[in-house]
C-alpha atoms as a PDB file:
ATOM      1  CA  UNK A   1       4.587  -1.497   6.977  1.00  0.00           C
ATOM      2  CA  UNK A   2       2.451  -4.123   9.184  1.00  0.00           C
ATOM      3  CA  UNK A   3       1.511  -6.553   6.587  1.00  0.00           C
ATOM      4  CA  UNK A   4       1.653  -8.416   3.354  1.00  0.00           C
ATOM      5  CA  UNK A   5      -0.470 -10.252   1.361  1.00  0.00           C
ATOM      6  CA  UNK A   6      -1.609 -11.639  -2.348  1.00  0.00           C
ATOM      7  CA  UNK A   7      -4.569 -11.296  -3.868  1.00  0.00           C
ATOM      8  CA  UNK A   8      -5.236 -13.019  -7.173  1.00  0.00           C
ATOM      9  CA  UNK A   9      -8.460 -11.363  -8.878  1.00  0.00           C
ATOM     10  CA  UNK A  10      -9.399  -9.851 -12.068  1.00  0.00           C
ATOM     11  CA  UNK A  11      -8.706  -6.216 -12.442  1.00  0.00           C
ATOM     12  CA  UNK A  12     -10.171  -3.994 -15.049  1.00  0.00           C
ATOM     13  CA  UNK A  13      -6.877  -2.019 -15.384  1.00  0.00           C
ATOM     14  CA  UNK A  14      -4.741  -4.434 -16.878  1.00  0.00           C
ATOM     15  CA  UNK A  15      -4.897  -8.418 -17.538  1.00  0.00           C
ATOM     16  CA  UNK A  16      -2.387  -9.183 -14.185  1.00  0.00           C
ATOM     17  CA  UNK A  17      -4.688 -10.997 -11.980  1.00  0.00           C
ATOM     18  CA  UNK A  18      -1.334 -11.519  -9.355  1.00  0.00           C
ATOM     19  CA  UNK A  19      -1.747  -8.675  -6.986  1.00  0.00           C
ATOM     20  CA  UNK A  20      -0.285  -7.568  -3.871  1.00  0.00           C
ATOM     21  CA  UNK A  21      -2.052  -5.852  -0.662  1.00  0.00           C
ATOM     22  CA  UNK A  22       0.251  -4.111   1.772  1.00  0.00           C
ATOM     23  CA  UNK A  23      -0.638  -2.417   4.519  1.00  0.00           C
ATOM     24  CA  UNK A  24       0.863   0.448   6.320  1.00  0.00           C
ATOM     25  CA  UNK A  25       0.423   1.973  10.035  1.00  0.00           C
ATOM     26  CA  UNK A  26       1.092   5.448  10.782  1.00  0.00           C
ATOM     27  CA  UNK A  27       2.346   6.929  13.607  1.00  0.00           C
ATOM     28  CA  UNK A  28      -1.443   8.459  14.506  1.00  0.00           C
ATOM     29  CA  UNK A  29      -2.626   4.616  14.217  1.00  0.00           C
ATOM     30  CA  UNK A  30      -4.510   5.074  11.263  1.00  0.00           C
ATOM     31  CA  UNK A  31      -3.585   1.835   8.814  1.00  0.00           C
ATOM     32  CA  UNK A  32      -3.624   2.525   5.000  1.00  0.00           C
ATOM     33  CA  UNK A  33      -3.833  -0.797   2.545  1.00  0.00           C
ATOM     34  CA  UNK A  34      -2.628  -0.038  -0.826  1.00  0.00           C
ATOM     35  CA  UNK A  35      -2.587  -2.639  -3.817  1.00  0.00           C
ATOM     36  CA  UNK A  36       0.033  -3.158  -6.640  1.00  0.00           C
ATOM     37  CA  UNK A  37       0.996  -5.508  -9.600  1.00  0.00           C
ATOM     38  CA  UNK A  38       4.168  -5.807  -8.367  1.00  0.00           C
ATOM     39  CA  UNK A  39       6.462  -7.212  -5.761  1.00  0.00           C
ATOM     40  CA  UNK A  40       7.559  -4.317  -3.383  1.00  0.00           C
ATOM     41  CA  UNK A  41      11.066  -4.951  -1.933  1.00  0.00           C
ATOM     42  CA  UNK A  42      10.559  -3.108   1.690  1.00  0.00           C
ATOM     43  CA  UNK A  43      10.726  -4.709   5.109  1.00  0.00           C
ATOM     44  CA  UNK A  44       7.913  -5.997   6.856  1.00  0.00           C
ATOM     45  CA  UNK A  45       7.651  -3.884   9.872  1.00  0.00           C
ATOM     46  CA  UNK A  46      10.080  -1.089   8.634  1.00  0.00           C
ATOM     47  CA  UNK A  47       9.802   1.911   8.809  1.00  0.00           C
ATOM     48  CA  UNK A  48       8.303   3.178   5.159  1.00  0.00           C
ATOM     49  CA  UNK A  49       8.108   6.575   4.141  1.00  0.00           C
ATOM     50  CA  UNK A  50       5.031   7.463   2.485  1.00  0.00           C
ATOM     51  CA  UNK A  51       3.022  10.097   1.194  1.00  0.00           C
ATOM     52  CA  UNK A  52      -0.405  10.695  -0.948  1.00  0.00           C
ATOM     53  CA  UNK A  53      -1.673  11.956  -4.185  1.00  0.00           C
ATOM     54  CA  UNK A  54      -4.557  13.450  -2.605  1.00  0.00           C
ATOM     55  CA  UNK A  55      -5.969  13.363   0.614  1.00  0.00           C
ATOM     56  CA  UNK A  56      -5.392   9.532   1.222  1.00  0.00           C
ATOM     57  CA  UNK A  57      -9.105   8.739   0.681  1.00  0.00           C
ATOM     58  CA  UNK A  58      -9.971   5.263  -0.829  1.00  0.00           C
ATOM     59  CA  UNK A  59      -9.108   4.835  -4.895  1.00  0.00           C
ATOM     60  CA  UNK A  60      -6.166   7.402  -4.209  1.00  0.00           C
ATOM     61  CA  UNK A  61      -2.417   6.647  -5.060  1.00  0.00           C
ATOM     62  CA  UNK A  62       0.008   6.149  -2.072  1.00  0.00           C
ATOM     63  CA  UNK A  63       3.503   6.645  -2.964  1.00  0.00           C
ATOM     64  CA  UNK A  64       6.193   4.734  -0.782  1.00  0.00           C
ATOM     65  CA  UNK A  65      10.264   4.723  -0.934  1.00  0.00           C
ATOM     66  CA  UNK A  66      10.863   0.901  -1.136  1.00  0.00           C
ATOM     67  CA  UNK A  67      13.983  -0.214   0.530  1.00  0.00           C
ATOM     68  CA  UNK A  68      16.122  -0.116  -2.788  1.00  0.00           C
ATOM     69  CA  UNK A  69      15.291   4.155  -2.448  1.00  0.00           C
ATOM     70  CA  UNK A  70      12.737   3.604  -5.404  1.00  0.00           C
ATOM     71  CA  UNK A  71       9.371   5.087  -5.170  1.00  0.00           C
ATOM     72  CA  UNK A  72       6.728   3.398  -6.228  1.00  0.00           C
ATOM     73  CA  UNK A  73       2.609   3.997  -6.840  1.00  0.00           C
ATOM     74  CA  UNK A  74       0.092   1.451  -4.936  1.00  0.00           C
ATOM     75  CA  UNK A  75      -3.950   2.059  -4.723  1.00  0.00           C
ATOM     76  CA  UNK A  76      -5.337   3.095  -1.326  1.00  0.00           C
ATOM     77  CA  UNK A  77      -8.074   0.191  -0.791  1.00  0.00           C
ATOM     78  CA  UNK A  78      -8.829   0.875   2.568  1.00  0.00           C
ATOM     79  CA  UNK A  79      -8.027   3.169   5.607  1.00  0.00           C
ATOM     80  CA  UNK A  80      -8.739   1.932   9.154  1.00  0.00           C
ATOM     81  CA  UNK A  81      -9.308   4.139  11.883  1.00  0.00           C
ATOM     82  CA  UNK A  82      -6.800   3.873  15.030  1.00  0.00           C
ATOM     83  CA  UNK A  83      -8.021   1.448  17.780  1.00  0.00           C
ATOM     84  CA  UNK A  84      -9.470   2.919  20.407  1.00  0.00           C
END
């Protein structure tokens, strides 16, 4: 996990406008952001494990192990390509 950061919008899903946007580097380079309700207890540049609903394509969950051993469900919002 490279980064964390709050967002506070409307969302259609539920009436929490307090969101969180945390974003997540894989060994490849390629950098996932995922969004949540809640506060994630996991270490800011840790290593996460992670793994996806689907193929990992935008509006997709992400499922990570927090550092507590819980898993928990965040929206992909973005995927970044490695740096050339």
């Amino acid at each position: 996990m490279i980064e964390i950061s709050q967002v506070n919008e409307w969302c259609r899903h539920c009436p929490d406008w307090n969101q969180a946007v945390y974003s997540f580097k894989l060994d490849d380079g390629t950098v996932y952001v995922g969004r949540t309700h809640t506060t994630l207890d996991i270490t800011l540049n840790g290593h996460t494990s992670l793994r996806f609903e689907k193929d990992g394509h935008v509006g997709d969950h992400l499922y990570i192990r927090d550092d507590a051993g819980k898993e928990r469900k965040l929206t992909v919002t973005q995927k970044k390509a490695p740096k050339q």
